[in-house]
C-alpha atoms as a PDB file:
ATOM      1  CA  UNK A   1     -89.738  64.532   6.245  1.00  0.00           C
ATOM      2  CA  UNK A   2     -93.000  62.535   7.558  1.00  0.00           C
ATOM      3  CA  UNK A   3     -96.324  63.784   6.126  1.00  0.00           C
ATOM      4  CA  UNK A   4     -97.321  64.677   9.073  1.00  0.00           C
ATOM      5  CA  UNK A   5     -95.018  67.639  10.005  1.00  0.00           C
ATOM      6  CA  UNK A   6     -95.406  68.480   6.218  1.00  0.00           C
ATOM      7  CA  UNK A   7     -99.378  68.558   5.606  1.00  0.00           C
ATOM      8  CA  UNK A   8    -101.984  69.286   8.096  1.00  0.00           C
ATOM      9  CA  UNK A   9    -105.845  67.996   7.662  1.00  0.00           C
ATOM     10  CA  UNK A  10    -108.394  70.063   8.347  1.00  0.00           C
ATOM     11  CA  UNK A  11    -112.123  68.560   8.337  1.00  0.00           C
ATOM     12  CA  UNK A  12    -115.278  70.635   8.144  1.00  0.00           C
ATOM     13  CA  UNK A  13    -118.477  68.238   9.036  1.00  0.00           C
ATOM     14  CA  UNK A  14    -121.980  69.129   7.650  1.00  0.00           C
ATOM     15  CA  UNK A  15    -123.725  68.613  11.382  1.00  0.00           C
ATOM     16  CA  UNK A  16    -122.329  67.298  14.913  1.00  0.00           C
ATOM     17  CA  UNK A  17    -123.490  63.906  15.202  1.00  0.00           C
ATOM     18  CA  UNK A  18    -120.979  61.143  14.245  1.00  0.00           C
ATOM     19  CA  UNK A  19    -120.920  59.796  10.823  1.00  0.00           C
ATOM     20  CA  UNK A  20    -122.771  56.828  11.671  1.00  0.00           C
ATOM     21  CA  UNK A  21    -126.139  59.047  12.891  1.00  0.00           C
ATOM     22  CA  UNK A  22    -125.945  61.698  10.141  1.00  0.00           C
ATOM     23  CA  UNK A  23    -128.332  62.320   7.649  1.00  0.00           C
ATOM     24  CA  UNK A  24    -127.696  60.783   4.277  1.00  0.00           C
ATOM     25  CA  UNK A  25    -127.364  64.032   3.034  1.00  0.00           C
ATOM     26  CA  UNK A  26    -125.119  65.474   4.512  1.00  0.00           C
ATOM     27  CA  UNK A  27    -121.533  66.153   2.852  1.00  0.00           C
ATOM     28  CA  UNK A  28    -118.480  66.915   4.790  1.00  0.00           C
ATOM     29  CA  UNK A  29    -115.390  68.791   3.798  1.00  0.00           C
ATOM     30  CA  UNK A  30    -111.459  66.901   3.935  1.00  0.00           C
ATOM     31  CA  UNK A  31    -108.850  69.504   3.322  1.00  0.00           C
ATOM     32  CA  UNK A  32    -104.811  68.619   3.497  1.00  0.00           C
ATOM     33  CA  UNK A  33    -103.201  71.891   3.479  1.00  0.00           C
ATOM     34  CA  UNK A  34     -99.372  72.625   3.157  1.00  0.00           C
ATOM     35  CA  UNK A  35     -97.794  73.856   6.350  1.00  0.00           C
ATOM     36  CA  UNK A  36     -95.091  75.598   4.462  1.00  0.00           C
ATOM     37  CA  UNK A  37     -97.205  77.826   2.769  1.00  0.00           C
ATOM     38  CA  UNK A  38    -100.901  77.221   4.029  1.00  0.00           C
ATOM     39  CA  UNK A  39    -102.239  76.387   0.575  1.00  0.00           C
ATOM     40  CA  UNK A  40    -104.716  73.578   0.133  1.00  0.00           C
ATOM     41  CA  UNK A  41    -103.069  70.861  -1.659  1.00  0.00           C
ATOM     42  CA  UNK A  42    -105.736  68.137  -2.211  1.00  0.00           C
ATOM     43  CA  UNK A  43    -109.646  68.542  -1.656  1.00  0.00           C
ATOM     44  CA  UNK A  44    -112.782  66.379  -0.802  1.00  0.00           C
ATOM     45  CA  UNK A  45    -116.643  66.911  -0.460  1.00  0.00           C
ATOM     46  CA  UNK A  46    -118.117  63.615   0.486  1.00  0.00           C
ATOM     47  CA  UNK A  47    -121.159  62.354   2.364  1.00  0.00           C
ATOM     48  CA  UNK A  48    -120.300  61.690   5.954  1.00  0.00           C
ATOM     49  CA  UNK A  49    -119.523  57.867   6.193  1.00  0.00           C
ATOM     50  CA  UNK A  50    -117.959  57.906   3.336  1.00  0.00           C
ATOM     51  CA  UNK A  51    -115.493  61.159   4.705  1.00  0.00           C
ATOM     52  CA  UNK A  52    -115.218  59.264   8.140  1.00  0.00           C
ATOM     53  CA  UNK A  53    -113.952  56.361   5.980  1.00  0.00           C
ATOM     54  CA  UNK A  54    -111.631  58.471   3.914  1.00  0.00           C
ATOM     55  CA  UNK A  55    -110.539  60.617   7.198  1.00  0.00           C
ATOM     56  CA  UNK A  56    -109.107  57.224   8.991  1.00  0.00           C
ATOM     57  CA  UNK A  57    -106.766  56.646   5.279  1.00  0.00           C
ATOM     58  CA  UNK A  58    -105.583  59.799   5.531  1.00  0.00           C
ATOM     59  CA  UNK A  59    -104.443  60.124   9.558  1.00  0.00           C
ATOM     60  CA  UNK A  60    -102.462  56.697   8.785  1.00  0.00           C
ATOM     61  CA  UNK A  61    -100.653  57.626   5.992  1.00  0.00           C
ATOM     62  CA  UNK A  62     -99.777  60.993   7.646  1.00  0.00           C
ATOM     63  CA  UNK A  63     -97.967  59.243  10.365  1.00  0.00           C
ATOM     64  CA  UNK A  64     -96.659  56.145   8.411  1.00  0.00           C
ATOM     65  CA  UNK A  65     -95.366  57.753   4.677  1.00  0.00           C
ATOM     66  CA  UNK A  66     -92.967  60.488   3.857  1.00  0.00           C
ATOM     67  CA  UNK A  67     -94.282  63.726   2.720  1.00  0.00           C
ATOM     68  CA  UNK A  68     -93.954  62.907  -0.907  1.00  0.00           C
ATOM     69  CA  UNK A  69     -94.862  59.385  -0.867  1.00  0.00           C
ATOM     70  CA  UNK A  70     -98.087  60.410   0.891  1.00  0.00           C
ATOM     71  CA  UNK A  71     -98.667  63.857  -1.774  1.00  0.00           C
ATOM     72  CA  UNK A  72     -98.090  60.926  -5.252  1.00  0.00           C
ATOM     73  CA  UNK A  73    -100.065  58.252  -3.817  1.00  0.00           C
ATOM     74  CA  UNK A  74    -103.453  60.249  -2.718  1.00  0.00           C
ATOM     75  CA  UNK A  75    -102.865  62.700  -5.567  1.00  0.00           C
ATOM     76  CA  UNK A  76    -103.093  59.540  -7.834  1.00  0.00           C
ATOM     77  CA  UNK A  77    -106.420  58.168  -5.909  1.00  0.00           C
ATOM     78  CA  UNK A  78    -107.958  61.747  -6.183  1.00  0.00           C
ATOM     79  CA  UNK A  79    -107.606  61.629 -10.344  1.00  0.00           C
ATOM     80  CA  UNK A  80    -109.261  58.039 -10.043  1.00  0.00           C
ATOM     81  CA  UNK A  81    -112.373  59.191  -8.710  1.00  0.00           C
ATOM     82  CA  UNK A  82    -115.204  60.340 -10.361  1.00  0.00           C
END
């Protein structure tokens, strides 16, 4: 099954102008939540350019990976961060 009929992103932004006009310190919220069973699976807080950034990754895995090619490989990049 694609990742994209499996997990569903949902984005909470600190403010309404884009990424590239936001204040420095503002954080936004990246969720991917399970469809099956509406449970957040993986979980970001990160300043806005950096979330825009992350946001474009995620929408082209969804549509180019299977559901768990697309859970390993960002569950593997979320342990690598900080």
């Amino acid at each position: 099954m694609k990742a994209n009929r499996a997990y569903q992103l949902i984005v909470s932004r600190g403010g309404r102008e884009p990424a590239f006009l936001s204040d420095p310190s503002r954080t936004d919220r990246i969720e991917v939540v399970s469809v099956d069973d509406g449970e957040v699976i993986l979980y970001w807080n990160l300043a806005a350019k950096q979330a825009s950034k992350l946001l474009k990754m995620l929408r082209a895995d969804l549509i180019s990976l299977q559901a768990d090619e697309f859970f390993d490989k960002w569950l593997d990049a979320d342990a690598e961060e900080p």
